[in-house]
C-alpha atoms as a PDB file:
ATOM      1  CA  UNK A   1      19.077  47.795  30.305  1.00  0.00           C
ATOM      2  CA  UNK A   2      16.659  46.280  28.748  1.00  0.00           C
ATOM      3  CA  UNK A   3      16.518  43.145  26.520  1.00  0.00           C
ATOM      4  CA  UNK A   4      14.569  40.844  23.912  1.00  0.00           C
ATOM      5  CA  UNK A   5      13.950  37.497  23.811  1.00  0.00           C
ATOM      6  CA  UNK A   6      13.675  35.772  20.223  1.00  0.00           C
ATOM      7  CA  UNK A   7      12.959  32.113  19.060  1.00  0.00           C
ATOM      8  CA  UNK A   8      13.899  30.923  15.614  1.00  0.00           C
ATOM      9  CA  UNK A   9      11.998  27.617  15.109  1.00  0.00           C
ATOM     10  CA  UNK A  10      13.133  25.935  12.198  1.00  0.00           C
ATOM     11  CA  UNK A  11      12.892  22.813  10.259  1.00  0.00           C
ATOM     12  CA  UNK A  12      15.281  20.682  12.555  1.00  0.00           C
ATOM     13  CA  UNK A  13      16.318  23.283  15.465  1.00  0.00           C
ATOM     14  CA  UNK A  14      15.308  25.574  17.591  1.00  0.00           C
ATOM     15  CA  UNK A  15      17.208  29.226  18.544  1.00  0.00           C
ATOM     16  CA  UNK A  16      16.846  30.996  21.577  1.00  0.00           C
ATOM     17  CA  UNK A  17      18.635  34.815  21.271  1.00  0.00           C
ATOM     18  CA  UNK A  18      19.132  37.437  23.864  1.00  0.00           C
ATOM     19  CA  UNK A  19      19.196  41.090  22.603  1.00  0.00           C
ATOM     20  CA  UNK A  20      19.860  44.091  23.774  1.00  0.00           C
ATOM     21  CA  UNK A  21      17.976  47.555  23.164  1.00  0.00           C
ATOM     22  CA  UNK A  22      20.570  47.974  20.362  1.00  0.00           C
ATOM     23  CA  UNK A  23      20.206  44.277  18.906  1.00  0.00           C
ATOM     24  CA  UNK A  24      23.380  42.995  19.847  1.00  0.00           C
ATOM     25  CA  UNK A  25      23.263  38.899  20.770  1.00  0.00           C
ATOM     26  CA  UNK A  26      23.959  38.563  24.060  1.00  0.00           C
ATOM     27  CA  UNK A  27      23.271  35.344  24.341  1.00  0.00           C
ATOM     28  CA  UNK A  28      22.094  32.402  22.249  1.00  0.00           C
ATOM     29  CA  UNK A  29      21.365  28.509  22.569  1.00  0.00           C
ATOM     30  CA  UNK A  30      20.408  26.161  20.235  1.00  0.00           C
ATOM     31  CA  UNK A  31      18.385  22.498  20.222  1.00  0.00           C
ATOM     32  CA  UNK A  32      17.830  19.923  17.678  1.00  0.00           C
ATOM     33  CA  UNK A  33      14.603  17.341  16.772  1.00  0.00           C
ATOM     34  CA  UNK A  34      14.448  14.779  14.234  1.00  0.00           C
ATOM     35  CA  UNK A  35      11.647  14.665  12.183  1.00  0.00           C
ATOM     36  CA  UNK A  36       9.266  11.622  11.296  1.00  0.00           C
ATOM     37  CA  UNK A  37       8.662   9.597   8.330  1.00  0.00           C
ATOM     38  CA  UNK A  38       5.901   7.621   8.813  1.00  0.00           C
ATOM     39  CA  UNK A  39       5.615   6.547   5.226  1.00  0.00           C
ATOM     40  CA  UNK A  40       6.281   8.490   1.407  1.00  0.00           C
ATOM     41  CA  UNK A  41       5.812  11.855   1.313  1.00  0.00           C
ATOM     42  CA  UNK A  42       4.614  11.969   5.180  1.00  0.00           C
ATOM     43  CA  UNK A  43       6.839  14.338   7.131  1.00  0.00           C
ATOM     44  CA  UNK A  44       5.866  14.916  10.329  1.00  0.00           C
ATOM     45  CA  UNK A  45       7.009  16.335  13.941  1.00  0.00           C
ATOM     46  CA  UNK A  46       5.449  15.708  17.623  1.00  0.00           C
ATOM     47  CA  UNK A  47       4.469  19.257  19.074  1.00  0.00           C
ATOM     48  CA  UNK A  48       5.111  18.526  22.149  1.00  0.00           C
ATOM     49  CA  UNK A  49       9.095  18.272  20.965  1.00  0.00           C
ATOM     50  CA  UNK A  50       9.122  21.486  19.961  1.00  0.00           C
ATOM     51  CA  UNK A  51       7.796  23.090  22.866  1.00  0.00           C
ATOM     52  CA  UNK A  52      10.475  20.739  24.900  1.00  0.00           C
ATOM     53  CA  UNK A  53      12.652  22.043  22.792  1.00  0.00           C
ATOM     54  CA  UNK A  54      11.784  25.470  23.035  1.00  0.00           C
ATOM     55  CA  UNK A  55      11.780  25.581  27.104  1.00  0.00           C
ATOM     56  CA  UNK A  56      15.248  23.971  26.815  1.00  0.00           C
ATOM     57  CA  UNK A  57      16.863  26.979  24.431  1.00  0.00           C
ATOM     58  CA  UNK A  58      15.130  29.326  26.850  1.00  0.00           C
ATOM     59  CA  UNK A  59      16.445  28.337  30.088  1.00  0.00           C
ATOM     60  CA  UNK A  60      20.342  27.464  28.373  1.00  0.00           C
ATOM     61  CA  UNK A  61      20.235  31.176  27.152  1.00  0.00           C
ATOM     62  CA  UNK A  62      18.788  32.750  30.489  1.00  0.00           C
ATOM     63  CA  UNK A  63      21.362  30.532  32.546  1.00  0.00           C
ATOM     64  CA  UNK A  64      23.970  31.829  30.316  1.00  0.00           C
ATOM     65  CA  UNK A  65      23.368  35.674  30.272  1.00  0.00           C
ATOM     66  CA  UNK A  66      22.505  36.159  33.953  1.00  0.00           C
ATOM     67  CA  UNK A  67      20.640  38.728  33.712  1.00  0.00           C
ATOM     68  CA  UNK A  68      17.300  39.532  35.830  1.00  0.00           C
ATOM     69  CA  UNK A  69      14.353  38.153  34.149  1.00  0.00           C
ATOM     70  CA  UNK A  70      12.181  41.940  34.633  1.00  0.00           C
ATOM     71  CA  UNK A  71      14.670  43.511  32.379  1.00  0.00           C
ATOM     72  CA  UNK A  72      12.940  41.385  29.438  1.00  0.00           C
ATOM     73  CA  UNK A  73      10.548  43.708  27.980  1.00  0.00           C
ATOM     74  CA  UNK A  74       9.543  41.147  25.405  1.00  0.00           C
ATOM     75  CA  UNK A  75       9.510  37.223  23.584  1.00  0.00           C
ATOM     76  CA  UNK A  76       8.983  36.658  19.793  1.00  0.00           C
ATOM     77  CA  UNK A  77       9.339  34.093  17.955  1.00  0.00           C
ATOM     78  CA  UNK A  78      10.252  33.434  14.239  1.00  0.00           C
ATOM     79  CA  UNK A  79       9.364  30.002  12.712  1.00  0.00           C
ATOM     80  CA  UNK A  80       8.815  28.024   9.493  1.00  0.00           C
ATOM     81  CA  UNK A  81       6.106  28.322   7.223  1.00  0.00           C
ATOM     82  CA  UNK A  82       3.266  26.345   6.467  1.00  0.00           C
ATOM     83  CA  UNK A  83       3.709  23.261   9.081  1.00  0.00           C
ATOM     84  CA  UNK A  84      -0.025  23.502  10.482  1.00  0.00           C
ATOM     85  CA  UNK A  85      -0.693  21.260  13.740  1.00  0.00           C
ATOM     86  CA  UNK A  86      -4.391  20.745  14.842  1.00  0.00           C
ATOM     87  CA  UNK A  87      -5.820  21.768  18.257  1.00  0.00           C
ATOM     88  CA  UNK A  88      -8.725  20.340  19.887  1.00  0.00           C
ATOM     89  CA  UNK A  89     -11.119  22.777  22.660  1.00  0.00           C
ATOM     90  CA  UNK A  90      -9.109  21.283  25.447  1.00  0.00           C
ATOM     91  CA  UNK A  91      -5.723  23.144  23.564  1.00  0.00           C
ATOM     92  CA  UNK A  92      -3.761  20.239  23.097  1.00  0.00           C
ATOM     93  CA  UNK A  93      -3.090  18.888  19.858  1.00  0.00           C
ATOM     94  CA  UNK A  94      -4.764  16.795  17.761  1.00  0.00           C
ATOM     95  CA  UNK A  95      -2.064  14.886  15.489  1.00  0.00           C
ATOM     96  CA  UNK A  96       1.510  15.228  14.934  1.00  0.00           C
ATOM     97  CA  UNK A  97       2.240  18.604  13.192  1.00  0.00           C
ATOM     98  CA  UNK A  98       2.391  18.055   9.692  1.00  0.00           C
ATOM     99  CA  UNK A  99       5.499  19.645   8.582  1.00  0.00           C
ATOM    100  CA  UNK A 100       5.987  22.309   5.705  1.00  0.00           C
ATOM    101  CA  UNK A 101       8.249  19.611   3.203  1.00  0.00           C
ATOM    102  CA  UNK A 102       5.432  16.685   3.680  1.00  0.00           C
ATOM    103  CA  UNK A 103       3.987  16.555   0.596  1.00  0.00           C
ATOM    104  CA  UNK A 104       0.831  13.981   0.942  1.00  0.00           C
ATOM    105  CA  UNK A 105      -1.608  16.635  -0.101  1.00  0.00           C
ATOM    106  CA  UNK A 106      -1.160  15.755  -4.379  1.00  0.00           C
ATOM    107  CA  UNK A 107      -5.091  14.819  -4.917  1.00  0.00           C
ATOM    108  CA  UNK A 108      -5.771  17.562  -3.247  1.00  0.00           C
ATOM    109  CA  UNK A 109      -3.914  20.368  -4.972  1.00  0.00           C
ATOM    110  CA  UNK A 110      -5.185  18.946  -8.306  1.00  0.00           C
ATOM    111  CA  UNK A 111      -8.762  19.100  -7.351  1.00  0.00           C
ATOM    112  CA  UNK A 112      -8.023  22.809  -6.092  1.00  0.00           C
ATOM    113  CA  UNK A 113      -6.195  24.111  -9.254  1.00  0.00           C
ATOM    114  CA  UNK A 114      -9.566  22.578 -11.462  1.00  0.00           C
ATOM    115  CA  UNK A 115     -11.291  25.247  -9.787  1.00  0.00           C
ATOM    116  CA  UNK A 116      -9.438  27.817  -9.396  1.00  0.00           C
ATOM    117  CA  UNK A 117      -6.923  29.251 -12.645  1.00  0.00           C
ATOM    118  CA  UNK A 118      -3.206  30.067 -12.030  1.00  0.00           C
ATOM    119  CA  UNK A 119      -3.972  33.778 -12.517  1.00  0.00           C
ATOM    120  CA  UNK A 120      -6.960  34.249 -10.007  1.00  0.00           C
ATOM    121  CA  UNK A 121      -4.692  31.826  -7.359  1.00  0.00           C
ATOM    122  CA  UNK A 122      -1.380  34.724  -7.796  1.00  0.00           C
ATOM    123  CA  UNK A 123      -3.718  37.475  -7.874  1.00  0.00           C
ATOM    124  CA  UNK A 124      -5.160  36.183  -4.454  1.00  0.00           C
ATOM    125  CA  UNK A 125      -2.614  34.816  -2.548  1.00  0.00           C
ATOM    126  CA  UNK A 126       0.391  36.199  -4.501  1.00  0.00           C
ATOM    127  CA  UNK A 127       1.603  32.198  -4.993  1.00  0.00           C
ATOM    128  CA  UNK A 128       2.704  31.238  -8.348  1.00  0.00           C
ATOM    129  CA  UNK A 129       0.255  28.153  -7.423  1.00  0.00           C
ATOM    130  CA  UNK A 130      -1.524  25.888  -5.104  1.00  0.00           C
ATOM    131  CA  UNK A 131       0.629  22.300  -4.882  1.00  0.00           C
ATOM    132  CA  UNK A 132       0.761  19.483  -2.364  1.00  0.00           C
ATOM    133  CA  UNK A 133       2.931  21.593   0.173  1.00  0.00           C
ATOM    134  CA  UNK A 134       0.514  24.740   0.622  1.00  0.00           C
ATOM    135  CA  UNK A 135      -1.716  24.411   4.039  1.00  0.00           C
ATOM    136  CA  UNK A 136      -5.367  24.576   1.690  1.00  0.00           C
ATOM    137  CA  UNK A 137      -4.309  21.470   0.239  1.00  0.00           C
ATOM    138  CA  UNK A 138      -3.333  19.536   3.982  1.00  0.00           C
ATOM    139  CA  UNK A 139      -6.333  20.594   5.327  1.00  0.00           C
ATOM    140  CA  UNK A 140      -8.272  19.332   2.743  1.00  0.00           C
ATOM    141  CA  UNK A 141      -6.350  16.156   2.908  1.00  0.00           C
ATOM    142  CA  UNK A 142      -7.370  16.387   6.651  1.00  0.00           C
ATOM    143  CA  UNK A 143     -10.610  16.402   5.885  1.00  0.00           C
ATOM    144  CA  UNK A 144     -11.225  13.882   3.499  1.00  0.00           C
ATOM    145  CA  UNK A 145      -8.582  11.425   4.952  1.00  0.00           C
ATOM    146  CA  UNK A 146      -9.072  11.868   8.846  1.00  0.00           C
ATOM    147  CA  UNK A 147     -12.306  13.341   9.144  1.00  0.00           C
ATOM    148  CA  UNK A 148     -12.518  13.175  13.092  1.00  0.00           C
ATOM    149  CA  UNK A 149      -9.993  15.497  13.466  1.00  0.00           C
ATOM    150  CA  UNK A 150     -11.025  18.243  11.322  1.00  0.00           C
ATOM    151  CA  UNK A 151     -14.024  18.100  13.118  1.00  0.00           C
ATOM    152  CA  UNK A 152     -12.640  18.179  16.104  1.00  0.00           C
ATOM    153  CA  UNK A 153      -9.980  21.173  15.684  1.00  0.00           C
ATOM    154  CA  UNK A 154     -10.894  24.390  17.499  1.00  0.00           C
ATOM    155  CA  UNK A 155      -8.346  25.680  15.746  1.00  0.00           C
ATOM    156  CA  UNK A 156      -5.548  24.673  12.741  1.00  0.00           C
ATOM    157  CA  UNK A 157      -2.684  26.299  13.675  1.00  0.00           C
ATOM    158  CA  UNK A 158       0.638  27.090  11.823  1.00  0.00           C
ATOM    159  CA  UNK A 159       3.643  26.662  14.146  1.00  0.00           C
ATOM    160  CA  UNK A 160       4.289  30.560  15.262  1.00  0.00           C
ATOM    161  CA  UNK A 161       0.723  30.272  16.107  1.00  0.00           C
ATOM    162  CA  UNK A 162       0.573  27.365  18.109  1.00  0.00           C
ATOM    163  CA  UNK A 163       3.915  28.514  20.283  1.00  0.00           C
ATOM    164  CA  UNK A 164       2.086  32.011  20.554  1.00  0.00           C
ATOM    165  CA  UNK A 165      -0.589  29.570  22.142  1.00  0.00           C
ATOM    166  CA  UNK A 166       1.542  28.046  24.435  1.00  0.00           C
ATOM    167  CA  UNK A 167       3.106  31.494  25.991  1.00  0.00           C
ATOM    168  CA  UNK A 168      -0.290  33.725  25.730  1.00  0.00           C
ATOM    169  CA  UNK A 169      -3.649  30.887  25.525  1.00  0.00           C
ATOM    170  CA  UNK A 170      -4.414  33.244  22.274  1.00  0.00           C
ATOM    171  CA  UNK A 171      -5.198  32.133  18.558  1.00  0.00           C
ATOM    172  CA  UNK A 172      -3.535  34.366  16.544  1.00  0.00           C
ATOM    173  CA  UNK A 173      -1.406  34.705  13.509  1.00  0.00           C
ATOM    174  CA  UNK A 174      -0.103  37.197  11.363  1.00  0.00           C
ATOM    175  CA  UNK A 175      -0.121  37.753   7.380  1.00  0.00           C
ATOM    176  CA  UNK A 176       3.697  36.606   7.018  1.00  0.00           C
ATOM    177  CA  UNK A 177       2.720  33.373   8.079  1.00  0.00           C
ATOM    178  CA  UNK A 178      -0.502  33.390   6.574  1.00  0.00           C
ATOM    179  CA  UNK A 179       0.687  34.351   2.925  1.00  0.00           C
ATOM    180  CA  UNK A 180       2.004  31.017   1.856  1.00  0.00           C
ATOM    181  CA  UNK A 181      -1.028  28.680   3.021  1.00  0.00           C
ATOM    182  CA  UNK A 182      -3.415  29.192  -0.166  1.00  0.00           C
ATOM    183  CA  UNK A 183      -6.029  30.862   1.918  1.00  0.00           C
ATOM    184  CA  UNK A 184      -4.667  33.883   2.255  1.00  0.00           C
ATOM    185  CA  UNK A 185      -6.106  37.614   0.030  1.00  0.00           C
ATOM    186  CA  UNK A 186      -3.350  39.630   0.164  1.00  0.00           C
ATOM    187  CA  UNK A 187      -5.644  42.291  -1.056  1.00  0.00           C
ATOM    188  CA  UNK A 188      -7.555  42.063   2.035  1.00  0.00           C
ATOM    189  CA  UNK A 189      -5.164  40.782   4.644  1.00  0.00           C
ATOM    190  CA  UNK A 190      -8.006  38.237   5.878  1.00  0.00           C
ATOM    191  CA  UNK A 191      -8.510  34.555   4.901  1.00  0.00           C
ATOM    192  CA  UNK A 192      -9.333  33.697   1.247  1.00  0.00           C
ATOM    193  CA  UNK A 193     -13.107  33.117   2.087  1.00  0.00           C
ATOM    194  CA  UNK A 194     -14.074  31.604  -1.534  1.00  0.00           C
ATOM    195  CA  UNK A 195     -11.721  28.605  -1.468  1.00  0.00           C
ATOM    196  CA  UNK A 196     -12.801  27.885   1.599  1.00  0.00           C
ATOM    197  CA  UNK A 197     -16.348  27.713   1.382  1.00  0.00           C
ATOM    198  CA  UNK A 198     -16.454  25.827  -2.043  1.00  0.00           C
ATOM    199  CA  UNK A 199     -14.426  23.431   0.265  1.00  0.00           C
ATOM    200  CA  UNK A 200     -16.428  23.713   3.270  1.00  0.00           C
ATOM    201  CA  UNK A 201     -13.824  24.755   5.038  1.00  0.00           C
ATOM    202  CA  UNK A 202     -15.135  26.186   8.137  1.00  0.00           C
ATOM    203  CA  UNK A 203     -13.397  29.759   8.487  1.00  0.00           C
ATOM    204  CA  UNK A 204     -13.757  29.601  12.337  1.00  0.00           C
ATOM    205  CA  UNK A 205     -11.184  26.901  12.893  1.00  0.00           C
ATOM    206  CA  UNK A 206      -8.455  30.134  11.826  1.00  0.00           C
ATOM    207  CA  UNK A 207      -6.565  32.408  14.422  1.00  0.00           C
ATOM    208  CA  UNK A 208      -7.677  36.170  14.426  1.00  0.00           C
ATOM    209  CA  UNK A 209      -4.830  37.963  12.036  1.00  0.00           C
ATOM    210  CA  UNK A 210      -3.149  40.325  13.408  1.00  0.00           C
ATOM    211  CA  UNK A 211      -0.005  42.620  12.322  1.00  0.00           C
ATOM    212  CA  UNK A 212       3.600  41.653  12.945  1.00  0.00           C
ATOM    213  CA  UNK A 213       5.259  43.241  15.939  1.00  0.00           C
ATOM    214  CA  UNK A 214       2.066  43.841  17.720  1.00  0.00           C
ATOM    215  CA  UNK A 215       1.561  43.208  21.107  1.00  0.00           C
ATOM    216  CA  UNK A 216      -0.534  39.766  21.931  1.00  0.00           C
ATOM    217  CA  UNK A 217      -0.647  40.213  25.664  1.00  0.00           C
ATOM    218  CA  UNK A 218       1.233  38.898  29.189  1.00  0.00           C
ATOM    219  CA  UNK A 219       2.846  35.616  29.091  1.00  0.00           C
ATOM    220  CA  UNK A 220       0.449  32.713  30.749  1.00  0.00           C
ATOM    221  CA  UNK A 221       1.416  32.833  34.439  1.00  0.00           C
ATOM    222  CA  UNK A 222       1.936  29.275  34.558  1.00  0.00           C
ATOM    223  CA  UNK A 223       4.578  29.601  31.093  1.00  0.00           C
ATOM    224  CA  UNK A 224       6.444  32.422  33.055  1.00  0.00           C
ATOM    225  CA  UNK A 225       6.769  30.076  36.322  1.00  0.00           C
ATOM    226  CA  UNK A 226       7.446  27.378  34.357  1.00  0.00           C
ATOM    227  CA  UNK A 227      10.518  28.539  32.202  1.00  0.00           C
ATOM    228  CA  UNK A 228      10.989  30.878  34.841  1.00  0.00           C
ATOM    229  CA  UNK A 229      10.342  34.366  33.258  1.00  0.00           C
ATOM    230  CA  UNK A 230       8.586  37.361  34.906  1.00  0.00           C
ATOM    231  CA  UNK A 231       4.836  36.863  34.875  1.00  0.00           C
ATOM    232  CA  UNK A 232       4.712  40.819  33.425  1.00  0.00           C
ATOM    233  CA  UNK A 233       6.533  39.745  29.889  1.00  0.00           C
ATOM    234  CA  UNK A 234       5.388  40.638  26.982  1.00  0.00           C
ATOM    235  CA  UNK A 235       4.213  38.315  24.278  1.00  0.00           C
ATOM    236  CA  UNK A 236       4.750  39.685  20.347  1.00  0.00           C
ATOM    237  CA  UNK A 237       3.249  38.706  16.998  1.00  0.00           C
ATOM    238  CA  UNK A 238       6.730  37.393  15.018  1.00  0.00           C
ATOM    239  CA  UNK A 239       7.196  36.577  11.306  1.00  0.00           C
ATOM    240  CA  UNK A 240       8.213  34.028   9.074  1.00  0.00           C
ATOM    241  CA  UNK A 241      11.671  33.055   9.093  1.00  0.00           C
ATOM    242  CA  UNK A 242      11.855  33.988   5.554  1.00  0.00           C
ATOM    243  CA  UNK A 243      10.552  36.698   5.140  1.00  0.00           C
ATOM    244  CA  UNK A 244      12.525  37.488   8.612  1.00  0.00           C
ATOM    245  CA  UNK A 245      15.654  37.015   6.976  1.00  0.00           C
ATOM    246  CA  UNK A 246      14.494  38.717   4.398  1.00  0.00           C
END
């Protein structure tokens, strides 16, 4: 028999599930985090808690099913949108994640929707518009309010991403993910090169984009040891939770 091994990583909890070939839950765990407010319309979350978080759920739901670790053929993960946490070259993160409800990004937006008309942003990205919540807007903020660490992220990372990071050392996302950050073509399934470059938004600190359901590669050795996996698991591209559910 063989089985699956999902995360849902939401606002304020974490999932773990245990499927079988036919997607029946075998198993499932769940973990909560509280959120920070470090002042109006900051909203923010420590990474580090949700990959606590995450190796908790994990090892609840693999004590629970006792099952042999080799008969899981894979681990994805479904998670909020738009929460984007900075990552320096050494792979650790920068700041706190900045979480998909903060909305300290309002200069921002406005400057963006100046240059760019409601039509051209749907046509685009397929948003109805660019406001303080979408990910072009934080970044920006990033940039003109704490320049040192835009400068210094490898990569900006939105919170499947970053967890994909953690089990794999590999930047990559996926268009579900990608389609509510305002840098997005839908048209093209890359990034939205225009609004970044009259932004000077350097397009290299993005993950490769790559389909849902494909195959990133092995979990990290260390991960498997570590949450006590098999070393030969497979690592997936997820999806939104959203558009998940959907």
């Amino acid at each position: 028999m063989k089985y699956f091994l999902t995360l849902d990583v939401g606002t304020t909890a974490v999932k773990a599930g245990l499927f079988n070939k036919n997607l029946d839950l075998i198993k499932i765990a769940f973990r909560e985090y509280s959120l920070i407010y470090p002042r109006a319309d900051f909203i923010e979350m420590d990474p580090d808690l949700y990959w606590d978080k995450v190796r908790e759920s994990i090892s609840e739901v693999l004590s629970l099913a006792k099952i042999n670790i080799h008969d899981i053929a894979a681990l994805t993960c479904t998670t909020q949108g738009e929460t984007l946490i900075p990552i320096g070259k050494d792979g650790k993160h920068l700041s706190n994640a900045i979480v998909w409800i903060d909305s300290r990004a309002k200069t921002e937006a406005n400057h963006l929707i100046k240059h760019f008309d409601r039509l051209e942003i749907y046509q685009t990205t397929g948003l109805p518009e660019i406001n303080a919540y979408c990910p072009i807007s934080k970044i920006l903020w990033l940039k003109n309010n704490l320049p040192n660490i835009y400068d210094q992220a490898e990569k900006i990372l939105l919170l499947e991403d970053y967890l994909i990071f953690k089990f794999t050392g590999k930047f990559v996302s996926n268009p579900t993910m990608m389609c509510t950050t305002g840098y997005f073509d839908i048209n093209t399934n890359n990034l939205w090169t225009e609004i970044l470059e009259q932004n000077n938004i350097n397009p290299s600190k993005f993950p490769t984009i790559i389909d849902s359901g494909c195959i990133v590669g092995n979990i990290l050795p260390e991960i498997a040891k570590e949450l006590g996996l098999s070393p030969n698991l497979k690592v997936t591209s997820g999806a939104m939770d959203q558009v998940s559910s959907a």
